[in-house]
Protein backbone atom coordinates (compact mmCIF):
# COMPACT_ATOMS: atom_id res chain seq x y z
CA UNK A 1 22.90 -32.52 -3.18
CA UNK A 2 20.42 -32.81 -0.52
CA UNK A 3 20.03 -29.41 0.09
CA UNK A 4 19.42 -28.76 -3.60
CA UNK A 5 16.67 -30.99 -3.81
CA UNK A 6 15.41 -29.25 -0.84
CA UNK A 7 15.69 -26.04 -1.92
CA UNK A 8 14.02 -26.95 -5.52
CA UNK A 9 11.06 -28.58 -3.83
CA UNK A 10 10.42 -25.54 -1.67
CA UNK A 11 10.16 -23.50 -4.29
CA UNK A 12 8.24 -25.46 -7.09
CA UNK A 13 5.81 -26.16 -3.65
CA UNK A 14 5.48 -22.28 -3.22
CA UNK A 15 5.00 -21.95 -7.17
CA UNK A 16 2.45 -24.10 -7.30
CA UNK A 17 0.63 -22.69 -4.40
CA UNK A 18 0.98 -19.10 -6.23
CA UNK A 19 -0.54 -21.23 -9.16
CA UNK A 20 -3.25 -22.67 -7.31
CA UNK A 21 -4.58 -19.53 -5.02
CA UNK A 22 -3.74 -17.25 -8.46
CA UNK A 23 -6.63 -19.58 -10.67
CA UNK A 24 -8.66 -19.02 -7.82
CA UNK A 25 -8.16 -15.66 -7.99
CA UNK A 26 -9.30 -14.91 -11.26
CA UNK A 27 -12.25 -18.13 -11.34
CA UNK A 28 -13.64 -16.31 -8.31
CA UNK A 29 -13.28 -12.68 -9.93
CA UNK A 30 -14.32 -13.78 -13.36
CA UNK A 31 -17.56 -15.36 -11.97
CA UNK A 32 -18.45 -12.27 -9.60
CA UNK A 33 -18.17 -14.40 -6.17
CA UNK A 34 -15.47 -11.76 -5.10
CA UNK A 35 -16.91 -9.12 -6.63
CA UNK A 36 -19.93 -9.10 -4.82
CA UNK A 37 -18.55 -9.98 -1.76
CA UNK A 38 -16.16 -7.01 -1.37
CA UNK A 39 -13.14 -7.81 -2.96
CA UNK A 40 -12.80 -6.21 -6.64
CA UNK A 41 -10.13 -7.61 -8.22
CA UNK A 42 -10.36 -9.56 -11.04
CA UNK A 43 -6.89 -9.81 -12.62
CA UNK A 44 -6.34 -10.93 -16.79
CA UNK A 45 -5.27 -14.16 -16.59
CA UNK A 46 -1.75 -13.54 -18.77
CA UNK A 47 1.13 -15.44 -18.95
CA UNK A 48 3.38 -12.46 -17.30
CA UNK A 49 0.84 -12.15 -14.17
CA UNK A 50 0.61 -15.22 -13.52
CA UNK A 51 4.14 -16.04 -13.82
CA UNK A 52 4.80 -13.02 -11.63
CA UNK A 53 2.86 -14.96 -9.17
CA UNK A 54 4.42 -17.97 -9.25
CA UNK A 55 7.77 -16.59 -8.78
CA UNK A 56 7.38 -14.25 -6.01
CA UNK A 57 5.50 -17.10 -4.36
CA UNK A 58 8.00 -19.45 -5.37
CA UNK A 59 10.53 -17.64 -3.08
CA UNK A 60 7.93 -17.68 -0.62
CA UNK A 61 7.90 -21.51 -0.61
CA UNK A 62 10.71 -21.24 2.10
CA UNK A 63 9.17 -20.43 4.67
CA UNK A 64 7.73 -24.03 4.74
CA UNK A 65 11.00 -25.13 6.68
CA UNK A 66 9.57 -23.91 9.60
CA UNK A 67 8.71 -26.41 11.78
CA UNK A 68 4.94 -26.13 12.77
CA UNK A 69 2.56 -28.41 12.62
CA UNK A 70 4.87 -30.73 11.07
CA UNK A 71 2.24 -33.75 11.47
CA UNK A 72 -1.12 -31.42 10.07
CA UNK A 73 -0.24 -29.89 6.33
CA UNK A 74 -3.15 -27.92 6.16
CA UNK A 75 -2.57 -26.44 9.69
CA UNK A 76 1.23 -25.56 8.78
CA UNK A 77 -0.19 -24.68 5.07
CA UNK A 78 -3.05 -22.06 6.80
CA UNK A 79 -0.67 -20.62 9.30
CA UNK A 80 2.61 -20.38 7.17
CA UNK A 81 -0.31 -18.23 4.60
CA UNK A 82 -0.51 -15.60 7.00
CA UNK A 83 3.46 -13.71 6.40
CA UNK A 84 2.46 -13.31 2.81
CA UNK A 85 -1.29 -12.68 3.49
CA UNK A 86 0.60 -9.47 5.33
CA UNK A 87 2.84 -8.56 2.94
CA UNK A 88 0.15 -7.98 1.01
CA UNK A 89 -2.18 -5.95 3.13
CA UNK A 90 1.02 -3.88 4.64
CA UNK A 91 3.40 -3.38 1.66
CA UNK A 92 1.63 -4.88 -2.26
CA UNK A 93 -1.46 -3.33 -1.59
CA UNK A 94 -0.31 -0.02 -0.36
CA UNK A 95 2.73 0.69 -1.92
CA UNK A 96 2.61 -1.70 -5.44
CA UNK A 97 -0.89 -1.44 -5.85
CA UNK A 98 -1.62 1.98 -4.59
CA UNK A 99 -4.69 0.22 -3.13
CA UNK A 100 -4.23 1.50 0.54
CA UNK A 101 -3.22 -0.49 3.59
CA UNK A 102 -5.52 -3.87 3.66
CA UNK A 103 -5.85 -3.10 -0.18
CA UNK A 104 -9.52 -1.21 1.27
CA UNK A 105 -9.10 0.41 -2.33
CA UNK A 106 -10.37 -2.94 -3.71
CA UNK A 107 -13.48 -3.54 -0.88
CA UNK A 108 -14.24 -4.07 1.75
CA UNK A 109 -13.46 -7.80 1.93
CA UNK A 110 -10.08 -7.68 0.19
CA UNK A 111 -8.64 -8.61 3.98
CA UNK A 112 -10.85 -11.38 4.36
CA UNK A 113 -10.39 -12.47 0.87
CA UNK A 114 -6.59 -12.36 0.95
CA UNK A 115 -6.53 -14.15 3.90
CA UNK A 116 -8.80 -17.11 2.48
CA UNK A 117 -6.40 -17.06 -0.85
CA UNK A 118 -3.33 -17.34 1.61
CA UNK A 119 -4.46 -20.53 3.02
CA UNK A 120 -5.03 -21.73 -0.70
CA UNK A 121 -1.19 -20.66 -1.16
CA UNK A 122 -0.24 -22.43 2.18
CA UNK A 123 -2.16 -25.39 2.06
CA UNK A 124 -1.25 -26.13 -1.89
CA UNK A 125 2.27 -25.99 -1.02
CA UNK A 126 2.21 -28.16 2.51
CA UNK A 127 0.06 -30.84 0.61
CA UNK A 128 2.60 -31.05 -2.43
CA UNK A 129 5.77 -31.50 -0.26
CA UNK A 130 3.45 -33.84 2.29
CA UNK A 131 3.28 -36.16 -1.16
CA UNK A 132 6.38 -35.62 -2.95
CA UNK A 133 8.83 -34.64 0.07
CA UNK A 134 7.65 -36.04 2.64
CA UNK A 135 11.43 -36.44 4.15
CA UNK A 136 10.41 -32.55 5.23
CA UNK A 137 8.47 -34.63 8.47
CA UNK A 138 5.14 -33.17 7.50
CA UNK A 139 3.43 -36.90 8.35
């Protein structure tokens, strides 16, 4: 039953980091702070994309089980952003996306800004187990 629990957790804590960094996404598109610094992508906020999101980061979630920085959530949250920060640049952008490899297609800062919405992902998630699952030794 245990590992249920765990398993549920890890996901709803990656969902809800795909959540957070997705709003952010589309806030900082909608508003033209990405825009204008190099990263054009300003995706409808729709039910389907943004449960997309969720769910692919959902599975994501489990990579929060490894243990780094088990006493600093946002450290563990800013360095566990960084495997799907390069799935992104290496394999979404390029192959999904036809975007090219660092999604240049997009700008110029598309790495930079990808990286910044990882740590969102990472950090959202770390912070929500810290609180809710905090058997996971994250204090």
């Amino acid at each position: 039953m245990r590992a249920l629990k765990t398993i549920t957790f890890l996901f709803i804590a990656g969902a809800l980091g795909g959540f957070t960094s997705g709003v952010l996404v589309w806030i900082c598109g909608k508003t033209g702070i990405t825009p204008t610094l190099g990263f054009n992508f300003t995706p409808e906020m729709t039910l389907e994309w943004i449960a997309r999101r969720s769910f692919a980061s959902g599975i994501w979630g489990f990579i929060f089980l490894i243990p780094v920085y088990n006493h600093a959530p946002l450290i563990k949250g800013a360095l566990l952003g960084i495997p799907p920060w390069l799935s992104s640049l290496f394999y979404i952008f390029p192959y999904k996306m036809h975007m090219g490899f660092f999604g240049l297609g997009l700008g110029w800062g598309t790495p930079l800004w990808t990286l910044f919405f990882g740590f969102i992902w990472g950090a959202t998630g770390t912070l929500f187990l810290a609180k809710f699952y905090p058997n996971l030794k994250f204090r």
